[in-house]
Every structure is written in structure tokens, then in C-alpha cells.
C-alpha atoms as a PDB file:
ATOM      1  CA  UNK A   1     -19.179   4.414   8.971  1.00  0.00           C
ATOM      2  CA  UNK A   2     -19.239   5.556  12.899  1.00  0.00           C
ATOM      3  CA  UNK A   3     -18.826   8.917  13.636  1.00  0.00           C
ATOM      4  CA  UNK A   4     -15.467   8.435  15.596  1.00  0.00           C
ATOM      5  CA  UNK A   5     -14.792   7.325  12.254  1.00  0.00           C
ATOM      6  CA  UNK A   6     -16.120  10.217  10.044  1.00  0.00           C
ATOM      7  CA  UNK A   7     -14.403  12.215  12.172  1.00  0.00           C
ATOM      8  CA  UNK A   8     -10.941  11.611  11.128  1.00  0.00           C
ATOM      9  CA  UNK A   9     -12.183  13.072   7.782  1.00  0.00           C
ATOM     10  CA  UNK A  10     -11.454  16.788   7.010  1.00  0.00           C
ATOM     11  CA  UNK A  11     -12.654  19.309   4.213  1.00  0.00           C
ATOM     12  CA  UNK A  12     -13.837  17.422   1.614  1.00  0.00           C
ATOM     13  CA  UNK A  13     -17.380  16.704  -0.382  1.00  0.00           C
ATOM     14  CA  UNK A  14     -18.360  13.349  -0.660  1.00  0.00           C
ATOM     15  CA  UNK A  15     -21.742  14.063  -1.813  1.00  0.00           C
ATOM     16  CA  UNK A  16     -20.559  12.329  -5.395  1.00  0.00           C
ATOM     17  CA  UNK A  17     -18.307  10.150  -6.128  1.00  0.00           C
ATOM     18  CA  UNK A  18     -17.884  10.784  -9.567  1.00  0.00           C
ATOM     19  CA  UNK A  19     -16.740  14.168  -9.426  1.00  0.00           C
ATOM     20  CA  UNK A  20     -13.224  15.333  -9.988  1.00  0.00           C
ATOM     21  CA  UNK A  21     -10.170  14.585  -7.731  1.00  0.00           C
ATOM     22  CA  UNK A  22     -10.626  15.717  -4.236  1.00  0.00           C
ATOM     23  CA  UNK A  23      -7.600  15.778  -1.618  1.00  0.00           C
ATOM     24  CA  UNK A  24      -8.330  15.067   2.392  1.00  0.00           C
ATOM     25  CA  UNK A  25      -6.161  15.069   5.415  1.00  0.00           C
ATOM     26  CA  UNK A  26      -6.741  11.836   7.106  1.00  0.00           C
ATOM     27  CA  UNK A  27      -6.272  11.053  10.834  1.00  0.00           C
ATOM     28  CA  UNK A  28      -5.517   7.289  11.669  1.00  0.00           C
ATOM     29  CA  UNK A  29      -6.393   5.648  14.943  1.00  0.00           C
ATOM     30  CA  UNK A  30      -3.020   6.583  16.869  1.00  0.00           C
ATOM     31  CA  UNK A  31      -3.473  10.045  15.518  1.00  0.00           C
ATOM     32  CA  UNK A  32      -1.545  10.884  12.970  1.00  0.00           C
ATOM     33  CA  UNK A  33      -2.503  13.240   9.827  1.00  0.00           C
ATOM     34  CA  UNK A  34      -2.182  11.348   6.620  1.00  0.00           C
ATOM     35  CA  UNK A  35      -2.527  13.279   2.977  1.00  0.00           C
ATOM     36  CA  UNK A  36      -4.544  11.553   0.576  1.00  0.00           C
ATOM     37  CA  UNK A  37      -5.786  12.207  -2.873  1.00  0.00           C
ATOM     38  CA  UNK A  38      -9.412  10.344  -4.357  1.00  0.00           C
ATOM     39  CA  UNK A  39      -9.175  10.341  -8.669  1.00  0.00           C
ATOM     40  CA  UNK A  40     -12.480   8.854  -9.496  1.00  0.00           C
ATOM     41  CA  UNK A  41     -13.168   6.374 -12.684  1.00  0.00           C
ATOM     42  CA  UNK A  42     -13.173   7.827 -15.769  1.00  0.00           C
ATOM     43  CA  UNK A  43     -16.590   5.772 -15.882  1.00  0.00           C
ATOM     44  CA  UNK A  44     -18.977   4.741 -13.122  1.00  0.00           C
ATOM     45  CA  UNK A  45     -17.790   2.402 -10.929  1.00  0.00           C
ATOM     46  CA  UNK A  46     -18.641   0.963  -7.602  1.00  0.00           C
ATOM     47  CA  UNK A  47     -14.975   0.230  -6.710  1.00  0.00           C
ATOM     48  CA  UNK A  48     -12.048   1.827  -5.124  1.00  0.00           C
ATOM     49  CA  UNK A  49      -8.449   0.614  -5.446  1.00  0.00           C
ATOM     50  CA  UNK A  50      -6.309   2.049  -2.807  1.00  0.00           C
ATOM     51  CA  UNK A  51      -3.240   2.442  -3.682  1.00  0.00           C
ATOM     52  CA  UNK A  52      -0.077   1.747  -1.010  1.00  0.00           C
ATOM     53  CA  UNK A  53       3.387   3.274  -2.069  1.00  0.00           C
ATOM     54  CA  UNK A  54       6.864   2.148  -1.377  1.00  0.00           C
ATOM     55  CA  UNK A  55       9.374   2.918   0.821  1.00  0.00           C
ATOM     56  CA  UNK A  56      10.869   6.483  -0.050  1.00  0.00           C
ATOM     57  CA  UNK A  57       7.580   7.236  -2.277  1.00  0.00           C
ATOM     58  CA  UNK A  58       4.802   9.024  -1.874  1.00  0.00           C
ATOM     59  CA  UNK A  59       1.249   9.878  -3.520  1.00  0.00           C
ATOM     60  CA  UNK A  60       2.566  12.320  -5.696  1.00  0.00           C
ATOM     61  CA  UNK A  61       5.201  10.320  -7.086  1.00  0.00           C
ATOM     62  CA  UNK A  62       5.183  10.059 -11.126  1.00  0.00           C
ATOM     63  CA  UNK A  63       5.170   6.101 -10.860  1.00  0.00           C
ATOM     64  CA  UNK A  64       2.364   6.518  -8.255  1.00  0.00           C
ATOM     65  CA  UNK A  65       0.239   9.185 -10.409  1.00  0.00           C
ATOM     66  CA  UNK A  66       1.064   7.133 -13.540  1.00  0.00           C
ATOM     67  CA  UNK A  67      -0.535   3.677 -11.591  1.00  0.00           C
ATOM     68  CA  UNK A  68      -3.604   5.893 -10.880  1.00  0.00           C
ATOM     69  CA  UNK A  69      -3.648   6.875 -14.038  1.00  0.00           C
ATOM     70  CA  UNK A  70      -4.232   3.533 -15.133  1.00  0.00           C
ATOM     71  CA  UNK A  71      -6.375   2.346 -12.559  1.00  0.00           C
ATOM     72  CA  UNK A  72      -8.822   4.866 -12.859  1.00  0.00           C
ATOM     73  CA  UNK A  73      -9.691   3.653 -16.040  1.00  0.00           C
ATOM     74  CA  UNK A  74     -11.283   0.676 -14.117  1.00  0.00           C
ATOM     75  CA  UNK A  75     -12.504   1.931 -10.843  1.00  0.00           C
ATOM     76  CA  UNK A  76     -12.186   4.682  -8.157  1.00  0.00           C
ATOM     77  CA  UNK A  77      -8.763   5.418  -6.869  1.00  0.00           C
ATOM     78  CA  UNK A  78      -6.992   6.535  -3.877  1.00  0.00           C
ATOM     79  CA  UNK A  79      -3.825   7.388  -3.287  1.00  0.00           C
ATOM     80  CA  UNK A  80      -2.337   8.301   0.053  1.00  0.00           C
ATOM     81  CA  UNK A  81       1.366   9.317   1.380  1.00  0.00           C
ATOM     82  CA  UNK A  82       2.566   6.596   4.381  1.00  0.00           C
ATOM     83  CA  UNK A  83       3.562   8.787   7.425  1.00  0.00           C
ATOM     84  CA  UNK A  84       6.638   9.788   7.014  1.00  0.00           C
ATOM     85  CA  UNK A  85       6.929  10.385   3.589  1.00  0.00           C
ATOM     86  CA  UNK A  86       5.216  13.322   1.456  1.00  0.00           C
ATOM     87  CA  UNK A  87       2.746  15.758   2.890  1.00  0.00           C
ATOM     88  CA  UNK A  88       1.624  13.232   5.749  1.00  0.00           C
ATOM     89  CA  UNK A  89       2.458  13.932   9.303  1.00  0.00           C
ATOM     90  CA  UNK A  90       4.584  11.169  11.810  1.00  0.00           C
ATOM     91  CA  UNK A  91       7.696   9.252  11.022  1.00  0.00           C
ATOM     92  CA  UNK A  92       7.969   6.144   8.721  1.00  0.00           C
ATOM     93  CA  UNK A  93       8.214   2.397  11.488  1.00  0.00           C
ATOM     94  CA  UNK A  94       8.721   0.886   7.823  1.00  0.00           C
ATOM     95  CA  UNK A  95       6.111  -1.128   7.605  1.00  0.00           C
ATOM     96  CA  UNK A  96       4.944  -1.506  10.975  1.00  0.00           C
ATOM     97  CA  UNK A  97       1.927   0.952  12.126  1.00  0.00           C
ATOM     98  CA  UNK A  98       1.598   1.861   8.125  1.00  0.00           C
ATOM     99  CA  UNK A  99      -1.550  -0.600   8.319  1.00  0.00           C
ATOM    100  CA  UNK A 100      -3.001   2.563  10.408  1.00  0.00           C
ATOM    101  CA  UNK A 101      -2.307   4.457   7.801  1.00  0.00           C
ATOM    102  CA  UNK A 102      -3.853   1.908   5.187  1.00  0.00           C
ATOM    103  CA  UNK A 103      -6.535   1.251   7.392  1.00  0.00           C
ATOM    104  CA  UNK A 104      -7.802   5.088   7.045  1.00  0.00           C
ATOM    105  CA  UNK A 105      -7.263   5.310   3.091  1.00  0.00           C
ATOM    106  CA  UNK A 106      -9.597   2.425   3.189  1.00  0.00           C
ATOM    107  CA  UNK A 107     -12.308   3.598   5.317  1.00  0.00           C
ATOM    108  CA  UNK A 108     -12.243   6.979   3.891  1.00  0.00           C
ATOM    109  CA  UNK A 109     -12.888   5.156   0.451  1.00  0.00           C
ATOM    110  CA  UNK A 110     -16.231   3.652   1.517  1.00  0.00           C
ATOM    111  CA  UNK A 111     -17.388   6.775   3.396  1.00  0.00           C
ATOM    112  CA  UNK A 112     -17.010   8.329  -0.064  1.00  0.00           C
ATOM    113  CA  UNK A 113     -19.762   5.820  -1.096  1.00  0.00           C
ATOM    114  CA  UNK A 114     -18.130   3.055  -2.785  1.00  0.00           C
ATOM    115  CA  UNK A 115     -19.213  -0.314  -2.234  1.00  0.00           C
ATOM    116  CA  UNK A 116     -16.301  -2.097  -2.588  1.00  0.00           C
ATOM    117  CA  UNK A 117     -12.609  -1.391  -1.845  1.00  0.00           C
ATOM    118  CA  UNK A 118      -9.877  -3.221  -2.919  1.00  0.00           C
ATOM    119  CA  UNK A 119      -5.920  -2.984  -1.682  1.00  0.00           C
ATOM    120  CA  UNK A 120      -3.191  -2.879  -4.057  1.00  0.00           C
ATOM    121  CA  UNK A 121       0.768  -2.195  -2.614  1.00  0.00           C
ATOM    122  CA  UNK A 122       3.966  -2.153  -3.882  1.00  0.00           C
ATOM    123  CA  UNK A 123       7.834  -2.995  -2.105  1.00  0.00           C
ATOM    124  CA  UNK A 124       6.876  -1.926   1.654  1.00  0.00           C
ATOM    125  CA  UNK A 125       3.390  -1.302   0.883  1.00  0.00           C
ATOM    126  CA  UNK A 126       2.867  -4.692  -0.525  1.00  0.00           C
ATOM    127  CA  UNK A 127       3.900  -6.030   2.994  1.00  0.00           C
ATOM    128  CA  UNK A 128       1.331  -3.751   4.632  1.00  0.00           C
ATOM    129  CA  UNK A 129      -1.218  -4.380   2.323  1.00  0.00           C
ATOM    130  CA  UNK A 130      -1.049  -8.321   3.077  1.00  0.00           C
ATOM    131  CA  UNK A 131      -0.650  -7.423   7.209  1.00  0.00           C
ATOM    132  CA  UNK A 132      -3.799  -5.483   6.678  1.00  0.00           C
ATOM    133  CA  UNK A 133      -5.636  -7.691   5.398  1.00  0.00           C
ATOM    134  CA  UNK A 134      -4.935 -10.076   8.033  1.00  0.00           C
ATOM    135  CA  UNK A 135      -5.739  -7.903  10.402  1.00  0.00           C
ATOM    136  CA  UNK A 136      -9.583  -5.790   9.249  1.00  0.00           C
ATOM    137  CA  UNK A 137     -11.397  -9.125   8.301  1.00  0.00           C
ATOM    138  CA  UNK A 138     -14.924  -9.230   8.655  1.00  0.00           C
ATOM    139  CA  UNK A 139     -17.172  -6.117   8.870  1.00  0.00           C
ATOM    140  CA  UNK A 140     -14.844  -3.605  10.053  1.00  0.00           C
ATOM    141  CA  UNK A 141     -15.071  -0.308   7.602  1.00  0.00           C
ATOM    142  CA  UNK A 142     -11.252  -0.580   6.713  1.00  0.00           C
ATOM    143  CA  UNK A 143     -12.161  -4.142   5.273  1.00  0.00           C
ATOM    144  CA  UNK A 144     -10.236  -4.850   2.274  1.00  0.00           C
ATOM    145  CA  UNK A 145     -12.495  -7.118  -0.774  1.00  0.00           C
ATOM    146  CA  UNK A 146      -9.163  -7.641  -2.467  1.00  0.00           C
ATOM    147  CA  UNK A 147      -5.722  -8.182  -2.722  1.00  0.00           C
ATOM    148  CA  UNK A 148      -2.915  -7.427  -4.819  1.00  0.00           C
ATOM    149  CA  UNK A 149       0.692  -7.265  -3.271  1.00  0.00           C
ATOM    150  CA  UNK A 150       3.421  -6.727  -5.422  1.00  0.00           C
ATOM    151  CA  UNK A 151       7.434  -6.856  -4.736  1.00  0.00           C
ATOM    152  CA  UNK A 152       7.058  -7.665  -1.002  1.00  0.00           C
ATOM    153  CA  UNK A 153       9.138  -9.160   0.788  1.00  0.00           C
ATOM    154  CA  UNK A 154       8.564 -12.619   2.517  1.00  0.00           C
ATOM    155  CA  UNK A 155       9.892 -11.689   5.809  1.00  0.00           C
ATOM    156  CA  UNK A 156      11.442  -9.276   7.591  1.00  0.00           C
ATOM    157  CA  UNK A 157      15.487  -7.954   8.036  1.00  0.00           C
ATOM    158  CA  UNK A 158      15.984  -9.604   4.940  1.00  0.00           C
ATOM    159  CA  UNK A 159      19.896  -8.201   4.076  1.00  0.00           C
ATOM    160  CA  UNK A 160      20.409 -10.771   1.224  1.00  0.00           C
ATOM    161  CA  UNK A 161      21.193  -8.156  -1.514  1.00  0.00           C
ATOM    162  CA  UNK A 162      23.009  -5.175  -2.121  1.00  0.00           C
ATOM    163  CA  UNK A 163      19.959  -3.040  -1.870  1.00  0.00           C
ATOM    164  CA  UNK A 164      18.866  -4.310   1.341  1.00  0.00           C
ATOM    165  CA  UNK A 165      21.703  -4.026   3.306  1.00  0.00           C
ATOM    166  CA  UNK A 166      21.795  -0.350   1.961  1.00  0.00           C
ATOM    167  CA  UNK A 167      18.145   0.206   2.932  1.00  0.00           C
ATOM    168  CA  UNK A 168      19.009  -1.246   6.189  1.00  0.00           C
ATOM    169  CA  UNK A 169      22.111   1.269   7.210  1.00  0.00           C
ATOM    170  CA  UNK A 170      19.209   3.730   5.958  1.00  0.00           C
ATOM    171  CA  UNK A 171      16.443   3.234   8.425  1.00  0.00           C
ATOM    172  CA  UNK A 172      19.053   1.828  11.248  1.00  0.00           C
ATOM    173  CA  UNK A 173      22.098   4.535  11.597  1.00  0.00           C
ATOM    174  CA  UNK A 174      21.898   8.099  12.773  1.00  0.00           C
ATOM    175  CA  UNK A 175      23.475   8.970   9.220  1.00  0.00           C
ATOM    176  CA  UNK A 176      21.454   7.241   7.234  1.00  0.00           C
ATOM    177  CA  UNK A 177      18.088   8.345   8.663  1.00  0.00           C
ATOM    178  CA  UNK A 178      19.575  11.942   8.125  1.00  0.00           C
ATOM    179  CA  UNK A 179      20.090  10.909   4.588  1.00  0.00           C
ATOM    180  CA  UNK A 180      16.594   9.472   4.022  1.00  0.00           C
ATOM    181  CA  UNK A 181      15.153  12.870   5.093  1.00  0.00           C
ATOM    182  CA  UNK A 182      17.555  15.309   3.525  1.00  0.00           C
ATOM    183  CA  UNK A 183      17.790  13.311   0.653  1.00  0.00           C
ATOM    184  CA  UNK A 184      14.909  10.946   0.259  1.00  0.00           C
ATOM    185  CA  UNK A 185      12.121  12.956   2.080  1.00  0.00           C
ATOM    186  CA  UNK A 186      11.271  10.340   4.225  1.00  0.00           C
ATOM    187  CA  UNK A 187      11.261  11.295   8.056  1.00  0.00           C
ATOM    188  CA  UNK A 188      12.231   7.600   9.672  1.00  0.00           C
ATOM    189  CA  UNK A 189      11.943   6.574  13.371  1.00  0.00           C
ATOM    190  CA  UNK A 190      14.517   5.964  15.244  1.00  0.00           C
ATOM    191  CA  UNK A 191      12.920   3.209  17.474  1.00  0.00           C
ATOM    192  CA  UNK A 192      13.219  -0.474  17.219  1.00  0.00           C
ATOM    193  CA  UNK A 193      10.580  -2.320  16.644  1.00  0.00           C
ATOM    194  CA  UNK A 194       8.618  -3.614  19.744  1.00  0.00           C
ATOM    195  CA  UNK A 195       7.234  -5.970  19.376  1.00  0.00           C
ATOM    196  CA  UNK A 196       8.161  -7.368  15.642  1.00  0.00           C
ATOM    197  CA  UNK A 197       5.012  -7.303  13.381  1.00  0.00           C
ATOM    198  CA  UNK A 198       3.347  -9.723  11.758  1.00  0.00           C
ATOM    199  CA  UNK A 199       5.663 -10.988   9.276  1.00  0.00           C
ATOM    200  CA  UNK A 200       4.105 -10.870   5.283  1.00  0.00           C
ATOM    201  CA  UNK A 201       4.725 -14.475   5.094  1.00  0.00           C
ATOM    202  CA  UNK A 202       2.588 -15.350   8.486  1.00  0.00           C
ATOM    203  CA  UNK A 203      -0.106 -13.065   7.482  1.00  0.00           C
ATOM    204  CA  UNK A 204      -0.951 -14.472   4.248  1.00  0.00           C
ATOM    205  CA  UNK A 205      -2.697 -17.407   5.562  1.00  0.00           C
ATOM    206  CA  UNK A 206      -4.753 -15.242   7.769  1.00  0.00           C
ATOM    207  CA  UNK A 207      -6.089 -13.403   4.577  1.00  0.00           C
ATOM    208  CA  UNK A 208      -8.506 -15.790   3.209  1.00  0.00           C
ATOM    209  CA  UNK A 209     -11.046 -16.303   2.374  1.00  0.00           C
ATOM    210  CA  UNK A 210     -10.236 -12.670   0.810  1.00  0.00           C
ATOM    211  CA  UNK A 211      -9.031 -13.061  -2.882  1.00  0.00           C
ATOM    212  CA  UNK A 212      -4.712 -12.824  -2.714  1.00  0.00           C
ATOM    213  CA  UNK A 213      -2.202 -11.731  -6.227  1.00  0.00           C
ATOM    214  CA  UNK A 214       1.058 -11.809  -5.545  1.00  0.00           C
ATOM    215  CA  UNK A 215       3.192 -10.088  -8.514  1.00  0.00           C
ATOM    216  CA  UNK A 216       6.660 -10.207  -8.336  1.00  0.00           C
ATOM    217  CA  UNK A 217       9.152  -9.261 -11.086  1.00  0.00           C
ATOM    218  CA  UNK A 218      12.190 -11.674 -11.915  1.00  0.00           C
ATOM    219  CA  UNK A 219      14.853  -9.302 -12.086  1.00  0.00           C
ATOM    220  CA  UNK A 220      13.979  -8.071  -8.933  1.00  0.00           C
ATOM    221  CA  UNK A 221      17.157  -6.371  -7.143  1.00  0.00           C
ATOM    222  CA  UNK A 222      15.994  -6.422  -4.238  1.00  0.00           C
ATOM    223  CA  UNK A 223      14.103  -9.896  -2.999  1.00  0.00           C
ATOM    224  CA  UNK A 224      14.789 -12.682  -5.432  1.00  0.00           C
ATOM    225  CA  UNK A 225      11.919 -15.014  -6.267  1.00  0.00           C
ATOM    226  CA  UNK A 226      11.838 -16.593  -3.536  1.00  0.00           C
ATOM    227  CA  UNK A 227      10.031 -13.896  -1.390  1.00  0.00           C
ATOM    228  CA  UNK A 228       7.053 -14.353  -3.844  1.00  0.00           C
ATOM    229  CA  UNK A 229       7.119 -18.140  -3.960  1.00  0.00           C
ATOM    230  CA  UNK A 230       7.031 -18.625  -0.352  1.00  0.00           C
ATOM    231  CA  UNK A 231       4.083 -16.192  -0.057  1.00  0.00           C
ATOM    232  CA  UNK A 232       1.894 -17.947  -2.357  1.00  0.00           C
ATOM    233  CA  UNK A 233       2.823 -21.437  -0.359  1.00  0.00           C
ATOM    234  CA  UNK A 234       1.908 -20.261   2.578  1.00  0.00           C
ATOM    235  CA  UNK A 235      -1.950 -19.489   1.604  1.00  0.00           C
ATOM    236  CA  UNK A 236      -4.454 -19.595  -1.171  1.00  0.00           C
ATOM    237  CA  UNK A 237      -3.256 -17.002  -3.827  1.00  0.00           C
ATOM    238  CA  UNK A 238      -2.034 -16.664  -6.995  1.00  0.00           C
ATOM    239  CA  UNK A 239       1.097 -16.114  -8.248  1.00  0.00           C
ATOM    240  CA  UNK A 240       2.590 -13.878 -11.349  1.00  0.00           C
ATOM    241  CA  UNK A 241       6.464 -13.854 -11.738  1.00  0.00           C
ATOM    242  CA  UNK A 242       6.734 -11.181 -14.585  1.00  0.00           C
ATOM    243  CA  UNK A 243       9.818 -11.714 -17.164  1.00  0.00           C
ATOM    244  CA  UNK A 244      12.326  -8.963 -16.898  1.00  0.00           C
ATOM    245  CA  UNK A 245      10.484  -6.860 -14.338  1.00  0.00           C
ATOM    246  CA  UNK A 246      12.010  -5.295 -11.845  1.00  0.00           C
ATOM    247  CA  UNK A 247      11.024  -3.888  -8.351  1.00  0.00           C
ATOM    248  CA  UNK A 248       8.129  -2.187  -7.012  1.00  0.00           C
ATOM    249  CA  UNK A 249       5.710   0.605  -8.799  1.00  0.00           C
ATOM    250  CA  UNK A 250       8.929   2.349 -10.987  1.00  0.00           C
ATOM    251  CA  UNK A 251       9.309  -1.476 -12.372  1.00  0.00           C
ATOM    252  CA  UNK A 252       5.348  -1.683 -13.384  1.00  0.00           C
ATOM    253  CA  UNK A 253       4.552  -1.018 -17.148  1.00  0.00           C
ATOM    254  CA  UNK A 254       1.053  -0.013 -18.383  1.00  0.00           C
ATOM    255  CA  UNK A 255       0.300  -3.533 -19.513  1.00  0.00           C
ATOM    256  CA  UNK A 256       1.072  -4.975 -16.137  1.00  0.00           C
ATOM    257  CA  UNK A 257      -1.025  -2.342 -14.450  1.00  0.00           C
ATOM    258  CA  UNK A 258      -3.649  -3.319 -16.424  1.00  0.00           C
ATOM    259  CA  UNK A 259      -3.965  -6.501 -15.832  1.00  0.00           C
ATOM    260  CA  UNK A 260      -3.795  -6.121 -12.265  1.00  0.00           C
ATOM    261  CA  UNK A 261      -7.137  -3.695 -12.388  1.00  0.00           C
ATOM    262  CA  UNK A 262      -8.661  -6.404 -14.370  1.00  0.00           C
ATOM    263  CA  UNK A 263      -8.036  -8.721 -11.930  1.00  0.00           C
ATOM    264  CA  UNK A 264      -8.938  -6.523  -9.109  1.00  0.00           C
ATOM    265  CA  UNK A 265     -12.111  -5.441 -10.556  1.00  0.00           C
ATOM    266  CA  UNK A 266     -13.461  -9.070 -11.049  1.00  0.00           C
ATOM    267  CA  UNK A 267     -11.878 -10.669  -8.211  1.00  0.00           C
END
């Protein structure tokens, strides 16, 4: 870890990792101040799963707390709030600079001693989880060791279902922004992007030779199944398309949780 690095850190012990929960404010690379909450394994462990909310969530979320929960049972865990959203600082670009954000949950999880760290995202943080792991390959201390993205999208200004096109008045009309933070809690930029990410779909190839799940539930309201199918075409990964699931982390059941900490821990 550099020290421009350990810098960003604030406030918190990391002379064990096993202790109990601990709770930083984390600064990413463009400056922002990013809440984020460390629940170690209920046994030892030399993995971290951080965990990447959706759109609207946050780290204190009961669907968020109840996948940490469950994870925790098979490794470290953090959980962080995107900017925008929760206790964090900035606005929410909707999946655009949120791999900063990522990016810092990451590094803060190996400065805390763990040897390995593996991603895990869900709805808008299963796109950033796949864009970051395009993007910190190699040696870089917010290096991912794993993958799991689950409900992303394929591509971006996707409007091809009721809950899109809602989501999309949401983040791209004066009223709707007030209405996600009045009413959703979620502080949303008003800018354009510029330039257009990184689609999910382009970064996947970039992501190997990194071990890739893509989960994806079949009832899914809002990206049908083939969002998950043309992410698993377009480089190595696997693919689960649950029966009768639904979207994102509020959609995930114990059992599925499990299995994706299984898979996590011996990708």
C-alpha cells in the first residue's frame, strides 16, 4: 500500500483483522469521502468480499446487511455506500466514476491485511464491478482476485422495460433527480456523461484472466436475459440464470448468497 494511498484512510485500527466491525471514511482518487463498514469472518479468513450496492441503496440497507451477513460466514466483508447515496459524500454519475469509489473499498480491504479481495455487485454495482475489473489489472492495490456481477445490465441507456424508462426520467429530469433525493436518498448529478464509459459488455473481455460469475435472475423486471447472456459471450465466465429470481440484492435469497461465497472463496 503507498502512503498517498494510506492516506485516504481515516480513524480506524487495522492492527487485526479479526476483530469486530470497524467503520472508515474513505477518500477516492478524485476526492470524494466514501462511508464504509469492514464485518470480519465469523472464522479466520484471508479473504475480503467487497460488496457493491445498487442504484438507490446503500451499505446500511437490510438486503445489503443481510448479504454481509451471509458472506461473513465465508470471508471478510466490506461494505461501502456509492457517492451519492447513504453517508458518503459527492453525487451518484450512475455508474460512471463509482469504480473510484470501488477502487478505494478495495484497497482499503488489503491495507486491513487481507490477502485476497474479491468483488461482488449487484444492478448498477454489478456494472461497476465488471468496469473495475477491467480497469485495476495487474498489481495495482485496488486489484480485484474475483468476480461476481449480478443483475447488470449489458449496456448502457437500456429503456426496454417499464422500470428503466422510469429510472431514466429519474437520473435525467430536474423532477426526478429531486425525487431520487427527497425520496430515494440518492443525491444524482445533473451532468451528462462525457465521455460514455466503458460499457459492461466491452469490459468483460478485458477482465480475464481474472475469474468472471455472472448471476442473473429470470424474472428480472428490469433487463431480461439477454443482458446476462450477452455478457458471458463476450468473455470467459460463467453463467447462472436463477429460476424465479428477480433483480438485484432485494431478489437474492440466503441459498443464492451462499453459493456465490462458495464460489468466490474457491475461485
Amino acid at each position: 500500500m503507498s502512503s498517498g494511498a494510506e492516506g485516504r484512510f481515516h480513524t480506524v485500527d487495522v492492527s487485526s483483522i479479526t476483530r469486530g466491525p470497524r467503520r472508515a471514511t474513505l477518500r477516492t482518487s478524485d476526492g470524494v469521502p466514501i462511508e464504509a463498514l469492514h464485518d470480519p469472518c465469523t472464522r479466520p479468513a484471508k479473504t475480503a468480499i467487497v460488496v457493491a450496492h445498487g442504484f438507490t441503496g446503500s451499505a446500511a440497507r437490510p438486503a445489503v446487511r443481510r448479504a454481509a451477513e451471509v458472506f461473513a460466514q465465508y470471508a471478510g466483508v466490506i461494505t461501502f455506500s456509492f457517492r451519492g447515496h447513504g453517508g458518503s459524500g459527492g453525487r451518484s454519475t450512475v455508474g460512471d466514476r463509482e469504480v473510484l469509489d470501488l477502487a478505494a473499498a478495495v484497497e482499503w480491504a488489503r491495507s486491513l491485511g487481507y490477502a485476497r479481495v474479491v468483488t461482488v455487485g449487484f444492478s448498477m454495482g454489478g456494472s461497476v464491478v465488471l468496469r473495475h475489473a477491467a480497469m485495476h489489472k495487474g498489481l495495482t492495490e485496488a486489484r480485484t482476485d474475483a468476480v461476481v456481477s449480478v443483475s447488470a445490465p449489458a449496456r448502457w441507456y437500456y429503456r426496454g422495460t417499464a422500470p428503466m424508462r422510469r429510472l431514466h426520467w429519474l437520473v435525467t429530469r430536474p423532477a426526478g433527480r429531486l425525487v431520487g433525493r427527497f425520496g430515494l436518498a440518492t443525491r444524482i448529478d445533473s451532468q451528462e456523461w462525457c465521455p460514455v464509459p466503458l460499457s459492461p459488455v466491452e469490459a468483460v473481455p478485458l477482465i480475464a484472466p481474472t475469474p468472471l460469475l455472472i448471476v442473473h435472475g429470470d424474472r428480472d423486471p428490469y433487463f431480461p436475459v439477454d443482458h446476462p447472456r450477452m455478457l458471458a459471450a463476450a468473455g470467459p465466465a460463467e453463467l447462472w440464470l436463477e429460476e424465479g429470481m428477480g433483480h438485484a440484492e432485494n431478489a437474492a435469497g440466503e441459498e443464492l448468497l451462499r453459493r456465490i461465497a462458495h464460489w468466490l472463496s474457491v475461485a
